[in-house]
Protein backbone atom coordinates (compact mmCIF):
# COMPACT_ATOMS: atom_id res chain seq x y z
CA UNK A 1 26.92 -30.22 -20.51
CA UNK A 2 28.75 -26.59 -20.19
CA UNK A 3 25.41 -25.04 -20.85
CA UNK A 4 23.00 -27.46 -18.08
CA UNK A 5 26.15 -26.53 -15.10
CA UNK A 6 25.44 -22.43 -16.38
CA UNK A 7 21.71 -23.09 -15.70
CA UNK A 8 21.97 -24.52 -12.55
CA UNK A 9 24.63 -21.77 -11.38
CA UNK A 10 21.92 -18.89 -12.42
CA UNK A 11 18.87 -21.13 -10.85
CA UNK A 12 21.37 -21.18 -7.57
CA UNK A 13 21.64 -17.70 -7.70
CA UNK A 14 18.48 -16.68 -8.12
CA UNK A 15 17.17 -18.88 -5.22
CA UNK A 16 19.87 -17.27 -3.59
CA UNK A 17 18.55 -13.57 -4.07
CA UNK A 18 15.27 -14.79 -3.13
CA UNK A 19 16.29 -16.10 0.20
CA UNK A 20 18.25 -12.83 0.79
CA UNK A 21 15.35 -10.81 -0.62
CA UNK A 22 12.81 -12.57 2.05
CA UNK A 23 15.64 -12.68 5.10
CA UNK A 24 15.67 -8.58 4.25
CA UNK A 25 11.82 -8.17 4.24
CA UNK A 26 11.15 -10.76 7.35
CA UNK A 27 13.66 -8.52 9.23
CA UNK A 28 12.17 -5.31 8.62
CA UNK A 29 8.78 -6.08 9.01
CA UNK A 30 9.23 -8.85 12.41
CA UNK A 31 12.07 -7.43 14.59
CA UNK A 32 10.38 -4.14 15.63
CA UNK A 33 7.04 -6.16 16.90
CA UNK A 34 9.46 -8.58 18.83
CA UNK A 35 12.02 -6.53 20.18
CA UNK A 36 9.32 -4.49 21.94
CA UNK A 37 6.06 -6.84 21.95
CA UNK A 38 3.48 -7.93 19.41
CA UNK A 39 1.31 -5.45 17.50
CA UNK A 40 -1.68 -4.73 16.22
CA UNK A 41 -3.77 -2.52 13.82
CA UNK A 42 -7.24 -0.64 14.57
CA UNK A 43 -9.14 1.84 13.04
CA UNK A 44 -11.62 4.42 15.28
CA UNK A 45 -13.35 6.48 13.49
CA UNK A 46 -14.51 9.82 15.85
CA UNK A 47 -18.47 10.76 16.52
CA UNK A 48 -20.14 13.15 18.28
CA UNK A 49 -22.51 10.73 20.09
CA UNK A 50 -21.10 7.32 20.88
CA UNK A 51 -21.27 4.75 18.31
CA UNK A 52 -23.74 6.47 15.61
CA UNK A 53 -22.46 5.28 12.20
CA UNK A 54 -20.90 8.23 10.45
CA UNK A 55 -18.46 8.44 7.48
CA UNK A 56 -15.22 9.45 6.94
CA UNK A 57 -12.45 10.78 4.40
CA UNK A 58 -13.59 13.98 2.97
CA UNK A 59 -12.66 13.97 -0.72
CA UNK A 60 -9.61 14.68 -2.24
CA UNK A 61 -6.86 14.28 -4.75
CA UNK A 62 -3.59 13.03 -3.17
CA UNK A 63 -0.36 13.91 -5.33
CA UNK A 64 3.26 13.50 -3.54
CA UNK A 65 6.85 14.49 -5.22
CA UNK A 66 7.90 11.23 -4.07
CA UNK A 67 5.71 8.79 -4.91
CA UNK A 68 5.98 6.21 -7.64
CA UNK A 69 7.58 8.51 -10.75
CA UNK A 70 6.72 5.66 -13.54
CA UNK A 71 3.55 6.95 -14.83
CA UNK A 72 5.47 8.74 -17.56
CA UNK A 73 3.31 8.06 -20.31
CA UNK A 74 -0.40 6.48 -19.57
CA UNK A 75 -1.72 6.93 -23.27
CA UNK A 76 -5.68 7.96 -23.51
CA UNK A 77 -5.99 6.99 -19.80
CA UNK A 78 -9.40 8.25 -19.26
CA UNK A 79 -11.11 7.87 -22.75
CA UNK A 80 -9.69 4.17 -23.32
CA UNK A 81 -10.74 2.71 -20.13
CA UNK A 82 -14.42 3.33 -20.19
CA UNK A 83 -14.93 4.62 -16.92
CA UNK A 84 -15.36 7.87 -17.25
CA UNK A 85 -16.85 9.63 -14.07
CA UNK A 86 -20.80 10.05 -15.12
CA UNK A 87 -23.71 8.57 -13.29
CA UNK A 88 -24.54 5.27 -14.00
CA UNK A 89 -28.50 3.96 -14.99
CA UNK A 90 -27.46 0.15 -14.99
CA UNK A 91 -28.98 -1.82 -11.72
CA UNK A 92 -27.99 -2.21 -8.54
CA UNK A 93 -24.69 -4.63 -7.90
CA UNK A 94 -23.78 -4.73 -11.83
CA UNK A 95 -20.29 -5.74 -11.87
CA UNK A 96 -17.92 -4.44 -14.33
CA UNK A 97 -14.50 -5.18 -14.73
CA UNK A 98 -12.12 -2.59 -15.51
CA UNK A 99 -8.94 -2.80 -17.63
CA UNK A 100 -6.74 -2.33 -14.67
CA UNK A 101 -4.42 -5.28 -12.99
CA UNK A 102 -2.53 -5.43 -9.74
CA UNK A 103 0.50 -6.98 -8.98
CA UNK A 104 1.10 -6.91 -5.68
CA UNK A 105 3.80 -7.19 -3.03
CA UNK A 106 4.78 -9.61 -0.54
CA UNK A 107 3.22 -12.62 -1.96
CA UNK A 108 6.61 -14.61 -1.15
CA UNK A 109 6.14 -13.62 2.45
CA UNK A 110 3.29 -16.28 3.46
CA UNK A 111 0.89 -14.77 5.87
CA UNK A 112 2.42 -11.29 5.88
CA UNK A 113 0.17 -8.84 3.61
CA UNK A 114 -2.20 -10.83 2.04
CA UNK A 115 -4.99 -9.85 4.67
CA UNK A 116 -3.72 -6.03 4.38
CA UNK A 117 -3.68 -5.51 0.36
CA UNK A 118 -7.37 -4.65 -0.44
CA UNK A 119 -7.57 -2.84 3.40
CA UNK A 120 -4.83 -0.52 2.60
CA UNK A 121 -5.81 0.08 -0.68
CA UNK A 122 -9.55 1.01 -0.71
CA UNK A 123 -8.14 3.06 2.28
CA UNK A 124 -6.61 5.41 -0.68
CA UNK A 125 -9.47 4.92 -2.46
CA UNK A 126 -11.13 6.82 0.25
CA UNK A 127 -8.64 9.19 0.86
CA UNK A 128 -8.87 9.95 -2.69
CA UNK A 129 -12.21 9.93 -3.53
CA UNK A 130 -14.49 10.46 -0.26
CA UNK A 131 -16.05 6.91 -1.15
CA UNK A 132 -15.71 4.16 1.28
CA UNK A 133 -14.76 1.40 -1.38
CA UNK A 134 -16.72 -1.23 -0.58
CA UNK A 135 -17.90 -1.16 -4.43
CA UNK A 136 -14.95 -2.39 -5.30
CA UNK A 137 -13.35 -5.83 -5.56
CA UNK A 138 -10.37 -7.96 -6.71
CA UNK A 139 -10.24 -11.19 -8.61
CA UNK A 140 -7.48 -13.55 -9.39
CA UNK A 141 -5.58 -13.19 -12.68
CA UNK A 142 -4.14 -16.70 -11.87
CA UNK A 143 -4.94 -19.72 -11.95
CA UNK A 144 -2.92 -22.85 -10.93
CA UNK A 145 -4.24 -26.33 -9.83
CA UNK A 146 -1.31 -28.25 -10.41
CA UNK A 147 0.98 -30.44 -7.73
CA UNK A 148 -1.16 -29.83 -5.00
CA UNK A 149 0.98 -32.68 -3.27
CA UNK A 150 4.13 -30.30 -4.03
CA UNK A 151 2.48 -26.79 -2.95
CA UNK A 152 -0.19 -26.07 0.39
CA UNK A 153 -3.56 -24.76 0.25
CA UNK A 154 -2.92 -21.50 1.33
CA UNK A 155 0.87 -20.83 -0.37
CA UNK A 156 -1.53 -22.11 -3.72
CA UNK A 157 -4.04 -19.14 -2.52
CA UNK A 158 -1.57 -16.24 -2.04
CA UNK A 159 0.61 -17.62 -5.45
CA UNK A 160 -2.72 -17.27 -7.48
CA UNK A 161 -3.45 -13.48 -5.62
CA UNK A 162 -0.48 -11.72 -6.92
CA UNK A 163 -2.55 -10.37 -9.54
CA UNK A 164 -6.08 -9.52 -9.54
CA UNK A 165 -8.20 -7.99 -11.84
CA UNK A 166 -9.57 -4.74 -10.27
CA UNK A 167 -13.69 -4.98 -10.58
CA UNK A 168 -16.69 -2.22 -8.70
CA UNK A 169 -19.83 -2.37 -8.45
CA UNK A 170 -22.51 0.04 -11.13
CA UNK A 171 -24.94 1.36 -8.58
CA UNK A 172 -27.93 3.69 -9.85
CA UNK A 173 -27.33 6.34 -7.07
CA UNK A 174 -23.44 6.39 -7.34
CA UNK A 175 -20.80 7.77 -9.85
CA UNK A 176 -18.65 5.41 -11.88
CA UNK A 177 -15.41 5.58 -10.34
CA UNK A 178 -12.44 7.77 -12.30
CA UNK A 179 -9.30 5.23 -13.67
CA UNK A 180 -6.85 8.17 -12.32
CA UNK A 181 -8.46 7.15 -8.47
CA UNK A 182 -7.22 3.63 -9.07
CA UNK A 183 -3.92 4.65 -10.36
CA UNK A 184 -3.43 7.33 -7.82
CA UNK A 185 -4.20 5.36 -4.97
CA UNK A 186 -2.08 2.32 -6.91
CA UNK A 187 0.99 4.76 -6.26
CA UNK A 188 0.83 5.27 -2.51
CA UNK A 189 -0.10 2.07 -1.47
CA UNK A 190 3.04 -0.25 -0.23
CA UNK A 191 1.37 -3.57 -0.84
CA UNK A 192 1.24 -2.65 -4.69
CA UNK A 193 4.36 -3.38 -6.91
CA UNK A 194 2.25 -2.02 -10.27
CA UNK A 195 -0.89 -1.46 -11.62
CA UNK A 196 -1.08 -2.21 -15.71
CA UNK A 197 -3.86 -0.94 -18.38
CA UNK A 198 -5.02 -4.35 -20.30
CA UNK A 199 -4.77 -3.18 -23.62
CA UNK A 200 -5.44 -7.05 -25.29
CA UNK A 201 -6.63 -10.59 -23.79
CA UNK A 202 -6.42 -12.73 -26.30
CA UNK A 203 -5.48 -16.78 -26.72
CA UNK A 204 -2.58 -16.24 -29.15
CA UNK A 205 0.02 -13.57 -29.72
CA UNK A 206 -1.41 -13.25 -33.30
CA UNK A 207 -4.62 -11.97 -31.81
CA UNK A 208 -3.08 -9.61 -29.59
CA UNK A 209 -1.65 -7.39 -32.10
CA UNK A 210 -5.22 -7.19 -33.78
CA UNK A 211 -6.64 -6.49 -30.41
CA UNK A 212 -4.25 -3.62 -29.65
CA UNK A 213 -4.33 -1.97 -33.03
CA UNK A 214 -8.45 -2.57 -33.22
CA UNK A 215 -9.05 -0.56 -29.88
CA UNK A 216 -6.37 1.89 -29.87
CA UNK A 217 -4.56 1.01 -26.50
CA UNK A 218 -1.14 2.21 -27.97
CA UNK A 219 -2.05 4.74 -30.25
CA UNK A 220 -0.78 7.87 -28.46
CA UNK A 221 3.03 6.03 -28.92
CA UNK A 222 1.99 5.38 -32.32
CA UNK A 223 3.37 7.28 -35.48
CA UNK A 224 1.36 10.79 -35.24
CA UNK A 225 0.38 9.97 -31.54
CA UNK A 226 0.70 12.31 -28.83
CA UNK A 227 3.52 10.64 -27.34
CA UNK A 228 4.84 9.52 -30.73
CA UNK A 229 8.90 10.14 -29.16
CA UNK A 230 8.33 7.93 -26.26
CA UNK A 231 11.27 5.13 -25.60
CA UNK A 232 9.54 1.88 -24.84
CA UNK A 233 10.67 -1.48 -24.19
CA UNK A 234 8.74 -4.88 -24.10
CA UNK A 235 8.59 -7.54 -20.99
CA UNK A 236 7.71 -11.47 -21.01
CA UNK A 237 6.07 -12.73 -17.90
CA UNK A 238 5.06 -16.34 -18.17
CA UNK A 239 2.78 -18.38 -15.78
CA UNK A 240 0.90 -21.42 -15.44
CA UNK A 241 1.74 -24.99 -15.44
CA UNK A 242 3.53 -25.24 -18.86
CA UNK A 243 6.84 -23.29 -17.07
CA UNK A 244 7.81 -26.78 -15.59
CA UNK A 245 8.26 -28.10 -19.38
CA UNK A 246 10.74 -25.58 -19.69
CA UNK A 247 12.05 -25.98 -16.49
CA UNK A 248 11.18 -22.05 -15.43
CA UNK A 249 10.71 -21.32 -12.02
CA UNK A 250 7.58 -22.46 -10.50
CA UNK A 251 6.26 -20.36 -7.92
CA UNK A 252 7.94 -16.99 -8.07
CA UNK A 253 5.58 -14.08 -8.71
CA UNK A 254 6.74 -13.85 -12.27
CA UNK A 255 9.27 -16.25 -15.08
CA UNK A 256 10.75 -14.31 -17.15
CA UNK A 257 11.70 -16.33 -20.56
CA UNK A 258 13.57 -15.36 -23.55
CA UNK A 259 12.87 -18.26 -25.60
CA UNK A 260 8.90 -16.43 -25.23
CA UNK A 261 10.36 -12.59 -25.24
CA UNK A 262 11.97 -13.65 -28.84
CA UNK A 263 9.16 -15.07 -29.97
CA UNK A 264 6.45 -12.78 -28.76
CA UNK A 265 8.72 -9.68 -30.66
CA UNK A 266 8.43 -11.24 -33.80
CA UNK A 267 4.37 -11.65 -33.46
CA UNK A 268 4.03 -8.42 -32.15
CA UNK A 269 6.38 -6.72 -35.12
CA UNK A 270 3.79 -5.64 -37.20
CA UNK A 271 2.22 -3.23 -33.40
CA UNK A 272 5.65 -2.61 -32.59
CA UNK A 273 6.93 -1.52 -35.84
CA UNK A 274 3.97 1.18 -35.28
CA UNK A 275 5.80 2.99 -32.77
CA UNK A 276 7.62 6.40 -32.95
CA UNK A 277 9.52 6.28 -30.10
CA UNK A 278 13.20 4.76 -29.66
CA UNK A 279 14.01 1.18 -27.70
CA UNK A 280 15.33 1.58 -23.87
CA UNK A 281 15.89 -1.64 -21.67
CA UNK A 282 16.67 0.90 -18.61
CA UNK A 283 14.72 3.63 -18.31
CA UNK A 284 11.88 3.44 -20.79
CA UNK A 285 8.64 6.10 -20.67
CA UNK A 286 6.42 3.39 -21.90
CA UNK A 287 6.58 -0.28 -20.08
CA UNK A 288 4.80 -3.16 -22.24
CA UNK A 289 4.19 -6.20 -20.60
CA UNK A 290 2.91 -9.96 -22.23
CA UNK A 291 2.03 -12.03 -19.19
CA UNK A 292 1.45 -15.08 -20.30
CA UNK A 293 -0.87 -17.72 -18.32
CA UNK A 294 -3.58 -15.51 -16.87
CA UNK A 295 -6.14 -17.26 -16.54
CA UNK A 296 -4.88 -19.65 -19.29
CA UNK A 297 -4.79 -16.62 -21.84
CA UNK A 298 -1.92 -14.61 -23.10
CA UNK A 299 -2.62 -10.42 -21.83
CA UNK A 300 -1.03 -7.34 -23.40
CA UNK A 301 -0.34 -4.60 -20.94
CA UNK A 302 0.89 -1.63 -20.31
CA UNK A 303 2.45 -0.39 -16.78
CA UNK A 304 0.92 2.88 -15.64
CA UNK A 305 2.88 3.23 -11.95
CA UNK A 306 4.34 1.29 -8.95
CA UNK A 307 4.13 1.71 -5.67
CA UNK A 308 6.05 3.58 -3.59
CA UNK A 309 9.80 3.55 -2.75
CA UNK A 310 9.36 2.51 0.71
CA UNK A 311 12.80 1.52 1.19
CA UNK A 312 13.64 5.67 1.01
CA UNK A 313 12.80 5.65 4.87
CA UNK A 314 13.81 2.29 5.28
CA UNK A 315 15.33 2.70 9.57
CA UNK A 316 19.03 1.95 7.62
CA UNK A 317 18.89 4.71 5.98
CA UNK A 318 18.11 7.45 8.32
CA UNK A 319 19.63 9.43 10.58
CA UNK A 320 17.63 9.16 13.82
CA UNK A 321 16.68 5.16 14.03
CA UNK A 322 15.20 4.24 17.61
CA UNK A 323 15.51 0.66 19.08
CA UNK A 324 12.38 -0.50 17.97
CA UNK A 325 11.57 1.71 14.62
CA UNK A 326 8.48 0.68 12.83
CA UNK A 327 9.08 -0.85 9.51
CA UNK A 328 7.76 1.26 6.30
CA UNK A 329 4.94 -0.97 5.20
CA UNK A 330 3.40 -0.85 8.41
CA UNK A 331 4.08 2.91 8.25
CA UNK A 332 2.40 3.06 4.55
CA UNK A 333 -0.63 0.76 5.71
CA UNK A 334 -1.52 2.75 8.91
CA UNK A 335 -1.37 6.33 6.97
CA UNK A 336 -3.64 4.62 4.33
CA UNK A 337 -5.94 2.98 6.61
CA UNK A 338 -6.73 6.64 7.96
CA UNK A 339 -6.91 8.41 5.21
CA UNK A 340 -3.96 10.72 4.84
CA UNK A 341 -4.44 13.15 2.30
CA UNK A 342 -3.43 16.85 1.21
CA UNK A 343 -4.00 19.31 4.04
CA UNK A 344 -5.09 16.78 6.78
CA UNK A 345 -3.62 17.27 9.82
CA UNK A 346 -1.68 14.44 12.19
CA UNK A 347 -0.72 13.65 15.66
CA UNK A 348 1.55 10.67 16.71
CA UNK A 349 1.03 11.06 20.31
CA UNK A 350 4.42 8.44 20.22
CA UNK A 351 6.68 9.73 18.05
CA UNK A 352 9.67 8.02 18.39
CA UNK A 353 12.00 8.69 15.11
CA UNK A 354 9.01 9.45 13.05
CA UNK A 355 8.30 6.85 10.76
CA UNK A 356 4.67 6.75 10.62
CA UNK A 357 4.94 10.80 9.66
CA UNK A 358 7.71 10.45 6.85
CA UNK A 359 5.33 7.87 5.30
CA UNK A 360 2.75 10.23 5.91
CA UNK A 361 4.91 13.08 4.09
CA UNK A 362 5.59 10.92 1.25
CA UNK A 363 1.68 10.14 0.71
CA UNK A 364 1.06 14.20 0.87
CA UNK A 365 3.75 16.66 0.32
CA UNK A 366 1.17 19.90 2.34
CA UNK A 367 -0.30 17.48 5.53
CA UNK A 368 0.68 18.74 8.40
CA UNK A 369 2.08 16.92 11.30
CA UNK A 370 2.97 17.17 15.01
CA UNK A 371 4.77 14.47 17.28
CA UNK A 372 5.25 14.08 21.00
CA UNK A 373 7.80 11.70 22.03
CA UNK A 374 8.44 11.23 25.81
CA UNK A 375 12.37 10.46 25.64
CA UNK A 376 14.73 12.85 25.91
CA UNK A 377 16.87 14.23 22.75
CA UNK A 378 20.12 11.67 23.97
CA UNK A 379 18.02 8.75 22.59
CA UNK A 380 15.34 11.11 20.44
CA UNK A 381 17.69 13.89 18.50
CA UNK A 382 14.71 15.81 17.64
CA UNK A 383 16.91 17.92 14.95
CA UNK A 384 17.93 14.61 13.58
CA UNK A 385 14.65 13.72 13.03
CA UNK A 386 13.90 16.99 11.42
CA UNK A 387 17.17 16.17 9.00
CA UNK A 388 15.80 12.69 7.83
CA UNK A 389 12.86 14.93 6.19
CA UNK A 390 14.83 17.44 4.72
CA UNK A 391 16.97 15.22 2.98
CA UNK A 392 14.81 13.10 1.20
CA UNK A 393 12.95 16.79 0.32
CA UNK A 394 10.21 16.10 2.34
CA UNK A 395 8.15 18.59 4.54
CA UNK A 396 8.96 18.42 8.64
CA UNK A 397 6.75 18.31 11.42
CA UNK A 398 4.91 21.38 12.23
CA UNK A 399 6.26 20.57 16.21
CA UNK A 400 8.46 18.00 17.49
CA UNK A 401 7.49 17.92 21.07
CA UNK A 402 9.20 16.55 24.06
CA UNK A 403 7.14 15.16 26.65
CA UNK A 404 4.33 13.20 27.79
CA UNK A 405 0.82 12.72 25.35
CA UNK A 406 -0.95 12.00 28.88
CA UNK A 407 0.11 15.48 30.13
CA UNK A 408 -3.05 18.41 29.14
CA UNK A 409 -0.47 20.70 28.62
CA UNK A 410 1.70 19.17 25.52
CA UNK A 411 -1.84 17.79 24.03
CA UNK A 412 -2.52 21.74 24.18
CA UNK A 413 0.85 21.97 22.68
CA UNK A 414 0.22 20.16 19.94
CA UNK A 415 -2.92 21.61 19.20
CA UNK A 416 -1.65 25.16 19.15
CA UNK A 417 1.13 23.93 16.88
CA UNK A 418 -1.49 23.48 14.17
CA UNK A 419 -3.67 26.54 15.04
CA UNK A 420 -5.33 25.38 18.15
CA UNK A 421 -7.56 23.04 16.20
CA UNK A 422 -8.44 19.20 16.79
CA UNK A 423 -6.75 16.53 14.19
CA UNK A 424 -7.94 15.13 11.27
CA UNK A 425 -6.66 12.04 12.31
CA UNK A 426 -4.44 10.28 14.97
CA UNK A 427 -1.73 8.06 13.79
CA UNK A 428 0.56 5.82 15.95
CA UNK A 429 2.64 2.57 17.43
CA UNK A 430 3.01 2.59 20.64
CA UNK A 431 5.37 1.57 22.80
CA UNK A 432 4.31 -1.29 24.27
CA UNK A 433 7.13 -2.86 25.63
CA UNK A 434 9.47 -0.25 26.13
CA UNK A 435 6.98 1.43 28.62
CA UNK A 436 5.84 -1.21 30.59
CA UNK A 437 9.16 -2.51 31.18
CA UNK A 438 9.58 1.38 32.04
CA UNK A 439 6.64 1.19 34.22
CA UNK A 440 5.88 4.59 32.84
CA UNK A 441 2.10 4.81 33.61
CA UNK A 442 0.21 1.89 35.21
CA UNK A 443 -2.32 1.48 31.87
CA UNK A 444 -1.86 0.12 28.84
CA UNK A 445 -0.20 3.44 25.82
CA UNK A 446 -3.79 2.75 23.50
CA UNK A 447 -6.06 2.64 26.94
CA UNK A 448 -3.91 6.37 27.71
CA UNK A 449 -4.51 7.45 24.73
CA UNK A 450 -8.54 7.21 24.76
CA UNK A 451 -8.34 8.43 28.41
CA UNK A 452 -6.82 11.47 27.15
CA UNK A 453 -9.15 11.72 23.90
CA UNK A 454 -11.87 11.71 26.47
CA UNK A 455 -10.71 14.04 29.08
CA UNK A 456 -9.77 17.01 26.25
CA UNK A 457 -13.57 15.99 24.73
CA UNK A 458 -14.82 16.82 27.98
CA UNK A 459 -13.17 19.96 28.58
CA UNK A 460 -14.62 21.24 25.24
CA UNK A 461 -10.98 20.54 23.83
CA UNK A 462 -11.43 17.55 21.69
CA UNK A 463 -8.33 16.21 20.19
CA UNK A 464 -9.55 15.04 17.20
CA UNK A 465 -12.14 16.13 15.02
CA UNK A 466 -15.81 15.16 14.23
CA UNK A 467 -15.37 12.43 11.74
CA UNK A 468 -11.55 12.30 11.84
CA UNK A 469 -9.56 8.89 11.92
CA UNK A 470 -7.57 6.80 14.64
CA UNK A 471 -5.04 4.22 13.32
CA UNK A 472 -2.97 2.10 15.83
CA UNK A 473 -0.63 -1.03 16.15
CA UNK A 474 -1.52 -2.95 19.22
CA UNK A 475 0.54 -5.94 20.90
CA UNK A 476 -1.12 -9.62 21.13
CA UNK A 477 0.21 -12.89 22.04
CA UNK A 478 -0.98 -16.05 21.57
CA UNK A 479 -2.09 -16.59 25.08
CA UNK A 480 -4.09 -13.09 24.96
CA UNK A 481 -7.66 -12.35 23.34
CA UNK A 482 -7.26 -9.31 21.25
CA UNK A 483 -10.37 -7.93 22.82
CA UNK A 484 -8.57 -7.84 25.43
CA UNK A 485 -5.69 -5.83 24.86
CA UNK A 486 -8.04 -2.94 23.31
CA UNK A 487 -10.07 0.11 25.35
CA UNK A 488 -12.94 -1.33 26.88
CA UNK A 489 -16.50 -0.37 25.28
CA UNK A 490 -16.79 2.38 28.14
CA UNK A 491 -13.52 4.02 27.56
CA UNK A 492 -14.36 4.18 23.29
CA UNK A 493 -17.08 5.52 23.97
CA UNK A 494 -16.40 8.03 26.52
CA UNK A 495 -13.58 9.33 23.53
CA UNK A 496 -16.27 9.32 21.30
CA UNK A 497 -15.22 6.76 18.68
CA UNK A 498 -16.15 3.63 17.19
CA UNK A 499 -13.82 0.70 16.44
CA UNK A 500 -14.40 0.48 12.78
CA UNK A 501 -12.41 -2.26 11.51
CA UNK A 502 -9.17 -4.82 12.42
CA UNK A 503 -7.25 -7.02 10.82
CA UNK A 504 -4.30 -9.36 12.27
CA UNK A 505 -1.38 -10.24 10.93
CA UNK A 506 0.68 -13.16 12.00
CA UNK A 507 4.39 -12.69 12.57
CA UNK A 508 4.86 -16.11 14.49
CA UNK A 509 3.57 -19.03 16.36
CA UNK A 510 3.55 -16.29 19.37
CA UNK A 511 2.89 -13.24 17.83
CA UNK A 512 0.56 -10.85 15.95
CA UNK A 513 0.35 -7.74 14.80
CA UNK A 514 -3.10 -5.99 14.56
């Protein structure tokens, strides 16, 4: 029939987009690591004395202009959510579950960001709130068994990790943690596509209007309601097995279905027809989500903020793009990982066209940052560089210097540039490939790096502060050991930091990023 051939021409199209969508996103995030050599992640964390445990991330309250701008309205975000920031008497390892869900990003991409989601976020966390995180945890909103035969093991594990359920952890001698930390750290993280408020979990839509109007969720959109004039519109996602009876897509991170948008308007009418505010489809204050099939149940939610626009720095769109730029994500993750927050200060002791500082930038509008990039201006336009901040109204580099990290001199440089101070943290990719095809130096960029970090500690000049930060992407192949393409134990220590944490991430058969 004329309207089966329509449906198939849409389904086409949107498997289409979807191949596009992950062609785009493999592109970004694989070419850099193989153009130049595989990569890895680490964190060091700097001590005074070798390897004694320490911790990091001062407190703080990121904010950036250019961050996720959806939050518009966020109703009684503190009072509803029960988590207000007061000491807690319940025992040790209580576990409460907040009203907060992830979605997150990349769950198409098999293998890609999985491992990095709950690393780069409770790396926020910290940056945010001086705590290390590791009070709180994620559980799956999802749920599906079904057609094992049709779907693997681990595509059925990252499909039912989209969402998760944020939870922590009610210790005696620690403070509840604030909702605004989640949500804040929700908006600079580039693994997250939203974060939602649960405002009713119920069986049937029936019971989720009496669950919304019973604890108040919406009532600052309400008739009377602080936010009475906010435009709002209303969102379907369905999930779970029963899609295939009506022939919705299976496995994409969300199924959006009319036939269920109609009907859950009508059951909703008598919460909807509560509002002050006006309908908008494009460009509503107040997002309100049913997702239907979590965890068998129908949820009512409303979306508090997204993630970031990575794709503003995306290497396309700048100015000054290198041969081997480093996609955003890994940008976003690396900045996260070590804590970047308002005021810190950064070194990339390999600049190249800046990436890992515009992400920086975009996390904290007042860090300040200094680069040293050995190539010339013909294939580094330093002023360029400068121009791919100012456009997108972000705050330059304190110094953009040209030379060698492994020379004393431009590590003094660098130092003076921020007041003759050590760095909060150290933030980079090195060039792997590019210099030992160059055969600039006969050691590995990372293994440089620590030799320098040592030689300015020893000469009473250290280059990055007591309890600062270390974040890296380092090259391994499938025929290496990743032990042994890091510093040895000798050389970390003799820099004064300890390897605090690693995670890999597969880009091929051959090839990983750390």
């Amino acid at each position: 029939s004329s309207s089966e051939m329509k449906a198939k021409v849409r389904q086409r199209k949107a498997i289409s987009r979807k191949v596009l969508q992950f062609a785009s996103f493999a592109l970004i995030c694989i070419a850099a690591p193989l153009m130049s050599s595989p990569v890895s992640a680490f964190a060091y964390h700097c001590h005074r004395y070798g390897f004694t445990p320490k911790t990091a991330f001062p407190s703080s309250r990121t904010q950036s202009s250019m961050l996720s701008t959806t939050r518009k309205v966020t109703g009684h975000l503190d009072s509803f959510l029960h988590d207000v920031e007061t000491t807690s008497n319940a025992p040790i390892q209580t576990f409460q579950q907040t009203n907060l869900l992830i979605h997150w990003k990349g769950e198409d991409v098999e293998g890609y960001s999985k491992q990095l989601r709950h690393y780069e976020f409770r790396g926020a966390l910290r940056a945010i709130t001086g705590r290390i995180g590791d009070d709180v945890f994620f559980t799956n909103a999802l749920n599906y068994e079904h057609d094992l035969a049709k779907m693997s093991e681990s595509k059925m594990a990252s499909f039912n990790s989209a969402m998760q359920y944020i939870k922590f952890t009610i210790n005696a001698d620690r403070k509840v943690l604030n909702t605004n930390a989640f949500v804040k750290a929700a908006e600079r993280c580039s693994l997250v596509h939203a974060i939602y408020q649960v405002v009713a979990e119920q069986d049937t839509f029936e019971d989720l209007v009496d669950g919304a109007i019973e604890n108040g969720g919406f009532d600052d959109v309400m008739v009377g309601g602080e936010n009475q004039n906010a435009t709002w519109c209303l969102r379907v996602r369905h999930y779970g097995s029963d899609r295939i009876e009506e022939k919705a897509k299976r496995y994409g991170s969300s199924s959006r279905s009319m036939k269920l948008e109609r009907k859950a308007l009508n059951t909703l009418k008598p919460l909807l027809l509560k509002f002050g505010g006006k309908v908008d489809l494009l460009n509503p204050d107040c997002k309100i989500y049913v997702f239907d099939g979590l965890l068998d149940r129908k949820v009512l939610a409303r979306r508090l903020a997204t993630g970031p626009q990575t794709s503003v720095i995306d290497p396309n769109t700048r100015i000054c793009v290198t041969n081997t730029p480093l996609c955003p994500i890994a940008a976003f993750v690396a900045c996260n990982v070590a804590g970047v927050k308002d005021g810190c200060t950064i070194l990339d002791p390999y600049g190249g066209s800046g990436a890992t500082l515009l992400a920086a930038a975009m996390i904290s509008s007042t860090c300040k940052s200094v680069a040293i990039e050995i190539a010339h201006n013909g294939l580094v336009n330093r002023d360029d560089i400068r121009s791919d901040f100012e456009t997108r109204g972000l705050k330059p580099p304190l110094a953009l210097l040209l030379g060698d990290s492994t020379d004393s001199n431009i590590r003094q440089k660098a130092r003076e540039a921020i007041g003759n101070h050590p760095f909060d943290m150290i933030i980079t990719d090195p060039p792997y490939g590019i210099r030992e095809s160059k055969n600039y130096n006969a050691e590995p960029p990372l293994v440089e790096l620590f030799q320098s970090i040592a030689t300015d500690r020893d000469a009473g000049k250290p280059l990055v502060t007591i309890g600062g930060s270390l974040v890296a992407y380092v090259p391994c192949s499938d025929e290496e050991e990743i032990i042994e393409c890091l510093p040895s134990e000798k050389q970390t220590l003799e820099a004064g930091l300890q390897l605090e944490d690693m995670r890999e991430q597969p880009l091929n058969d051959k090839l990983s990023r750390w």
